[in-house]
Protein backbone atom coordinates (compact mmCIF):
# COMPACT_ATOMS: atom_id res chain seq x y z
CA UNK A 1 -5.03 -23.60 11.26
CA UNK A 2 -5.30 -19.73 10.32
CA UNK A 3 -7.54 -16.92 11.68
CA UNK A 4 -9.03 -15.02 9.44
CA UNK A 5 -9.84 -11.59 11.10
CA UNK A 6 -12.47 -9.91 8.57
CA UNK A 7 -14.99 -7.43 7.13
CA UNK A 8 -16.95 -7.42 4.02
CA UNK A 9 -14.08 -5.54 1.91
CA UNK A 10 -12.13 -5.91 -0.96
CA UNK A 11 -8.92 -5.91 1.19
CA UNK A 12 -10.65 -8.89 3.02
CA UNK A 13 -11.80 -10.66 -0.35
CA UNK A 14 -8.62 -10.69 -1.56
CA UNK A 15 -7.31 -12.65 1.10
CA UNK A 16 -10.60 -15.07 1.19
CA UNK A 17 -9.29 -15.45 -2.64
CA UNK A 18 -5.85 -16.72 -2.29
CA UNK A 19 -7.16 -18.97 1.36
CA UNK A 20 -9.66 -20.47 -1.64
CA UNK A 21 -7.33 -21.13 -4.29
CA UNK A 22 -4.74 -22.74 -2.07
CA UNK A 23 -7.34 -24.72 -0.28
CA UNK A 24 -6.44 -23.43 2.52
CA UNK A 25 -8.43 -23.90 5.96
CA UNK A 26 -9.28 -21.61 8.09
CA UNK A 27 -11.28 -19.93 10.96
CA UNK A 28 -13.63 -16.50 9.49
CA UNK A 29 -13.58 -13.94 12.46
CA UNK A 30 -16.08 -11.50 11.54
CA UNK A 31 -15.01 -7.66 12.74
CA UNK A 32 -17.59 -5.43 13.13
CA UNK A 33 -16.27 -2.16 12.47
CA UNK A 34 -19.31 -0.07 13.29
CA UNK A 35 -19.86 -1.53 16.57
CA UNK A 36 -16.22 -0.34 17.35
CA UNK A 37 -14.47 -4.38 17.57
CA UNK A 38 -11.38 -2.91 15.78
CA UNK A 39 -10.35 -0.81 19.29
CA UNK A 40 -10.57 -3.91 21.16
CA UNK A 41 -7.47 -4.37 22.83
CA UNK A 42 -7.36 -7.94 21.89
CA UNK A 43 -7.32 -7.03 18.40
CA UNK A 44 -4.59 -4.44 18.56
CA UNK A 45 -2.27 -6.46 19.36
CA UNK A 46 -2.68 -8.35 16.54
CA UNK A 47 -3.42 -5.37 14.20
CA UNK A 48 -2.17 -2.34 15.26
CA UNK A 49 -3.60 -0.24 12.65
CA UNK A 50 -7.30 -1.33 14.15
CA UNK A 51 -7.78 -2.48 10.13
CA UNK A 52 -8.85 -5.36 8.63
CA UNK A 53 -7.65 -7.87 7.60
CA UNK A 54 -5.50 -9.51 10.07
CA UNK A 55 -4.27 -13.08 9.92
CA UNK A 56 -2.90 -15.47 12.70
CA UNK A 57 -1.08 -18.39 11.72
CA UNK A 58 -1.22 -21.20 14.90
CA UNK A 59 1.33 -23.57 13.39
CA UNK A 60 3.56 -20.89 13.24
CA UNK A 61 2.58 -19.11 16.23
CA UNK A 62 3.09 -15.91 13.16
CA UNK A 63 0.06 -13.04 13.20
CA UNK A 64 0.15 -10.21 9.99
CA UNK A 65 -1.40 -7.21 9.71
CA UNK A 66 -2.08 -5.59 6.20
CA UNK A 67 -3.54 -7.43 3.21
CA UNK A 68 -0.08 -7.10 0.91
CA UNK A 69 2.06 -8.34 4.10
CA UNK A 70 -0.82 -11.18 4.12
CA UNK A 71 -0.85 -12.42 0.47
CA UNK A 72 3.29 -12.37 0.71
CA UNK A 73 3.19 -14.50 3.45
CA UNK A 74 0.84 -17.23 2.38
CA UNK A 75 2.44 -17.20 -0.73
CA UNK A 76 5.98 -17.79 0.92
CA UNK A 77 4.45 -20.39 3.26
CA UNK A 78 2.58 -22.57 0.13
CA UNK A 79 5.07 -21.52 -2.52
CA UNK A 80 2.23 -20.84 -4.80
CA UNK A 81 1.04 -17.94 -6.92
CA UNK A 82 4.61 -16.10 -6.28
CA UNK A 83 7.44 -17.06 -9.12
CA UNK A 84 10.65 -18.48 -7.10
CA UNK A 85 12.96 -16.37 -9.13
CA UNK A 86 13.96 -12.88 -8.80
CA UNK A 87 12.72 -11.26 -11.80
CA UNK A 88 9.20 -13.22 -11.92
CA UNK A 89 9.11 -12.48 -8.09
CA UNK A 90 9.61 -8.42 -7.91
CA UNK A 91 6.98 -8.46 -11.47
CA UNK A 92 4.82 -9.70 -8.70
CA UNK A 93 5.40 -7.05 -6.09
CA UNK A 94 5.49 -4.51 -8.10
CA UNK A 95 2.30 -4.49 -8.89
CA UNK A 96 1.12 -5.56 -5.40
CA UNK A 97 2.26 -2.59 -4.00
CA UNK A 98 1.21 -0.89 -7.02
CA UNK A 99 -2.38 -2.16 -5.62
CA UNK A 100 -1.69 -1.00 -2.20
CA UNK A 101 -0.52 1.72 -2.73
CA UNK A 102 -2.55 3.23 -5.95
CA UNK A 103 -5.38 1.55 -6.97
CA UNK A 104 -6.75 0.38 -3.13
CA UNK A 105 -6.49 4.02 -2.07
CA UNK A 106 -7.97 5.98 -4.66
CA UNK A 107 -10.93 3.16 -4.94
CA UNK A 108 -11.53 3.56 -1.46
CA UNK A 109 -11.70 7.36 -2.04
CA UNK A 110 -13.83 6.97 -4.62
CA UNK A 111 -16.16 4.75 -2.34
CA UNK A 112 -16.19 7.33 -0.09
CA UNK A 113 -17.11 10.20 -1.42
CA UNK A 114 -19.73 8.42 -3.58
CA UNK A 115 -21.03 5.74 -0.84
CA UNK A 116 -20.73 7.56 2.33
CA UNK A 117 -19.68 11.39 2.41
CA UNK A 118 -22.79 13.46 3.59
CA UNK A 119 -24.28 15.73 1.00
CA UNK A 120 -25.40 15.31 -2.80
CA UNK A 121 -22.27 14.88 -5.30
CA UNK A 122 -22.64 18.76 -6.33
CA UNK A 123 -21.16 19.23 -2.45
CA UNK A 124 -18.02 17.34 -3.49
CA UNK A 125 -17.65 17.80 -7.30
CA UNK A 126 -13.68 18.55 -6.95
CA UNK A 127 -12.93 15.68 -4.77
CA UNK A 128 -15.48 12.82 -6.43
CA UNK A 129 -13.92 14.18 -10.26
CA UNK A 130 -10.42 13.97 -8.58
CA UNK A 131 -10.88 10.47 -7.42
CA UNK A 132 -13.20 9.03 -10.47
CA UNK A 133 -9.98 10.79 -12.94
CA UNK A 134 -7.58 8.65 -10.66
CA UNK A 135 -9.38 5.27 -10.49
CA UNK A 136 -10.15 5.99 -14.39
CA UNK A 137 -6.28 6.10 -14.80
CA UNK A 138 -4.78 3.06 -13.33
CA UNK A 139 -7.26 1.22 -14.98
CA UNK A 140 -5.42 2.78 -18.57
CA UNK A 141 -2.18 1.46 -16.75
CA UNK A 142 -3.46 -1.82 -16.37
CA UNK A 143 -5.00 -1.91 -19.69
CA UNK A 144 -1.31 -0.98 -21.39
CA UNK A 145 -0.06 -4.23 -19.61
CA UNK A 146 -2.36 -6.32 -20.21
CA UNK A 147 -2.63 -5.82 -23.83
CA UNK A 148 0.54 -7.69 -23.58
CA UNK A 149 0.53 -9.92 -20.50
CA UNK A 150 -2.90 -12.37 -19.80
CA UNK A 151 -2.01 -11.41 -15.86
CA UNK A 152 -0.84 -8.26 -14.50
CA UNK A 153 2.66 -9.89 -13.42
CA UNK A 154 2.40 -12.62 -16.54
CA UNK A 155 1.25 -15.32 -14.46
CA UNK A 156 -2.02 -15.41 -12.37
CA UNK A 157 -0.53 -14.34 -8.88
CA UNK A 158 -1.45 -12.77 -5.60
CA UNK A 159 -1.22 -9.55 -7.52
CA UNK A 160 -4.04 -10.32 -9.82
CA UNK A 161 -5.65 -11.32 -6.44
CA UNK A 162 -5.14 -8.07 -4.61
CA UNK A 163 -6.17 -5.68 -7.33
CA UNK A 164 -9.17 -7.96 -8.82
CA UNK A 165 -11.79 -7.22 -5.68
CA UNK A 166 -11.18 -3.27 -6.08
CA UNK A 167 -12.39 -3.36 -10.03
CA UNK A 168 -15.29 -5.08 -8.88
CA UNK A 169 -17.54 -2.31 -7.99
CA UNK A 170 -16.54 -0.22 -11.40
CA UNK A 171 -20.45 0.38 -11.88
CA UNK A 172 -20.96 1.66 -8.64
CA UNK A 173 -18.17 4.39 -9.55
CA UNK A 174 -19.42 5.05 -13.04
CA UNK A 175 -16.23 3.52 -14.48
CA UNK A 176 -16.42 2.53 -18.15
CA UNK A 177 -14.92 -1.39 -18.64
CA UNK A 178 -15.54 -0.89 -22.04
CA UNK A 179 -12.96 1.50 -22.73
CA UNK A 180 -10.35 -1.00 -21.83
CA UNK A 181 -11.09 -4.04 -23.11
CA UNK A 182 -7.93 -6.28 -22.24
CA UNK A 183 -8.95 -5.22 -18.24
CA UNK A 184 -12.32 -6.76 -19.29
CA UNK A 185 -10.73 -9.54 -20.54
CA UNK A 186 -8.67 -10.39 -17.35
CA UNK A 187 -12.11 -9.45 -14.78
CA UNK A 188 -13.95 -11.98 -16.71
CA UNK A 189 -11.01 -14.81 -16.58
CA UNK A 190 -10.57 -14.23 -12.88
CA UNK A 191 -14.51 -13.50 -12.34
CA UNK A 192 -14.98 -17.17 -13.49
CA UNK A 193 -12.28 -18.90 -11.33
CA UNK A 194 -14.17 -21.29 -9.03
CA UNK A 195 -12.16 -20.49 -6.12
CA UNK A 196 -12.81 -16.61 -6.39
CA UNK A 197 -16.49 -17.15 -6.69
CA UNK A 198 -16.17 -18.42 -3.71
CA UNK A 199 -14.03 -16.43 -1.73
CA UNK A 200 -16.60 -13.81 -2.74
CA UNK A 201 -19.75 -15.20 -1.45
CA UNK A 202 -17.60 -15.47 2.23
CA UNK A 203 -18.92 -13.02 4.60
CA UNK A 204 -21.92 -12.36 2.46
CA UNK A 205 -24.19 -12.11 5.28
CA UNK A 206 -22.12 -9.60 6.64
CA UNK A 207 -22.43 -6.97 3.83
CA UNK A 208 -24.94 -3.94 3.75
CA UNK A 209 -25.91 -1.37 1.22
CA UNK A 210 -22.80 0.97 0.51
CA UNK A 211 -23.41 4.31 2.52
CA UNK A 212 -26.00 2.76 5.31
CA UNK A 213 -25.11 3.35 8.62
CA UNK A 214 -26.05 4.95 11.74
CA UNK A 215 -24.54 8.38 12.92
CA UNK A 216 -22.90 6.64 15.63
CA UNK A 217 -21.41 4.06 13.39
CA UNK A 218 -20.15 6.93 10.62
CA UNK A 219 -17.99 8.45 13.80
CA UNK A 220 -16.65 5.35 13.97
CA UNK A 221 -15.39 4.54 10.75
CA UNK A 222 -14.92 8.03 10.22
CA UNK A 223 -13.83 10.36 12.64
CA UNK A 224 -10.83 8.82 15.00
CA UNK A 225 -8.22 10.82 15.55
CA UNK A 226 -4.27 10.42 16.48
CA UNK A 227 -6.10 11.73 19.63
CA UNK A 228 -8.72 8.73 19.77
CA UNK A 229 -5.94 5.86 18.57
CA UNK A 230 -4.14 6.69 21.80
CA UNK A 231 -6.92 6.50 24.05
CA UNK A 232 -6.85 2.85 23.40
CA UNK A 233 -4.40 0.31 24.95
C-alpha cells in the first residue's frame, strides 16, 4: 500500500494522475500547510524539504520526497509510462526535469504574484510581466514539439503527467491557449483521459479560492526562513 502525503497542488495532482492511471491504491494524507503540518517532525523525516508531495511505499519499506523523484519511482516500480530503452527513457526525463525545473517554477511564480502577493498588480508590474513572459515562453517550447510529437516525450508518459496540472490554470494567468494550438491539442487529449479526471477531483474538498488565507497562514507559507527551518527537529 502507498501513502500519499498531499495538498491541493499541481505537484500533488500530478502524482494523483499517474496513482490513477496505474490503478494504483493508496492511502490520501491530507497536509495542511496553513495550519503549519509540514514542520511536524513526523513529516520531516519523510520530507525534508517540509513540501508536498511525499510518498511512502510499505511493501518496500521506500519513502520519496519531490514530485519528479515520485513519478520516476512509480514508474520504475510498474514499468509503465517510462520507455525501457535509453533513448525513449532520457526523452522522458528531459522534459520532466524540464517541468521541474522551468515550467513548475515560473507557474508557481506566476501564482504568486497574481494569487497571493499583497498589493494591486500595478505594485508588482516588473515581477508579474517577468513571470507571465516566462510561463508565455515554455508554452512556445512546448508548442515547437508538439507540432511534431502527439506527447511531449512521443509517448504519453509521466512527463506529460508532471507538466499537464501546471497548464491547467492558463486563464487564471491570462495565458492565451490559442496562440499555440498543438499545446491545445495535447490539454484536451490528456483533459479527457478518465484517469486524470479523476486524479483531479482528489482532494477537491481540500481546495480554496487562490489568494484566501489568513495573515497567520500567509507567514506560513510565506515567510520561513533558513532561520525558521532549523528551529524544527
Amino acid at each position: 500500500m502507498l501513502d500519499l502525503y498531499f495538498a491541493p497542488t499541481p505537484n500533488g495532482w500530478k502524482i494523483t494522475i499517474m496513482l490513477e492511471e496505474c490503478e494504483l491504491p493508496y492511502n490520501l494524507i491530507p497536509v495542511n500547510l496553513g495550519a503549519g503540518d509540514q514542520f511536524k517532525p513526523d513529516f520531516l523525516k519523510i520530507s525534508p524539504n517540509n513540501r508536498m508531495p511525499a510518498l511512502v511505499d510499505h511493501e518496500t519499506d521506500i519513502s520519496v520526497f519531490e514530485s519528479g523523484a515520485i513519478l520516476e519511482y512509480l514508474a520504475e516500480t510498474t514499468g509503465r509510462f517510462m520507455p525501457a530503452d535509453l533513448d525513449g527513457k532520457y526523452r522522458v526525463r528531459q522534459w520532466l526535469y524540464w517541468q521541474v525545473g522551468g515550467l513548475g517554477p515560473m507557474a508557481g511564480q506566476v501564482s504568486h504574484f497574481v494569487n497571493y502577493a499583497p498589493g494591486g498588480k500595478e505594485d508588482h508590474e516588473y515581477s508579474h510581466t517577468r513571470y507571465k513572459n516566462e510561463y508565455d515562453r515554455l508554452f512556445a517550447v512546448m508548442q515547437r514539439s508538439l507540432s511534431n510529437n502527439a506527447y511531449l516525450a512521443g509517448e504519453y508518459s509521466i512527463a506529460d503527467m508532471a507538466a499537464w496540472p501546471w497548464i491547467v490554470p492558463y486563464k487564471r494567468f491570462e495565458q492565451d491557449m490559442d496562440a499555440y494550438p498543438d499545446v491545445r491539442r495535447w490539454f484536451d487529449a490528456i483533459k479527457n483521459r478518465p484517469a486524470v479526471r479523476k486524479a483531479m477531483d482528489v482532494g477537491k474538498a481540500l481546495r480554496r479560492p487562490p489568494g484566501e488565507m489568513s495573515e497567520e497562514q500567509r507567514k506560513m507559507m510565506f515567510g520561513q526562513t533558513g532561520a525558521s527551518v532549523l528551529k524544527n527537529p
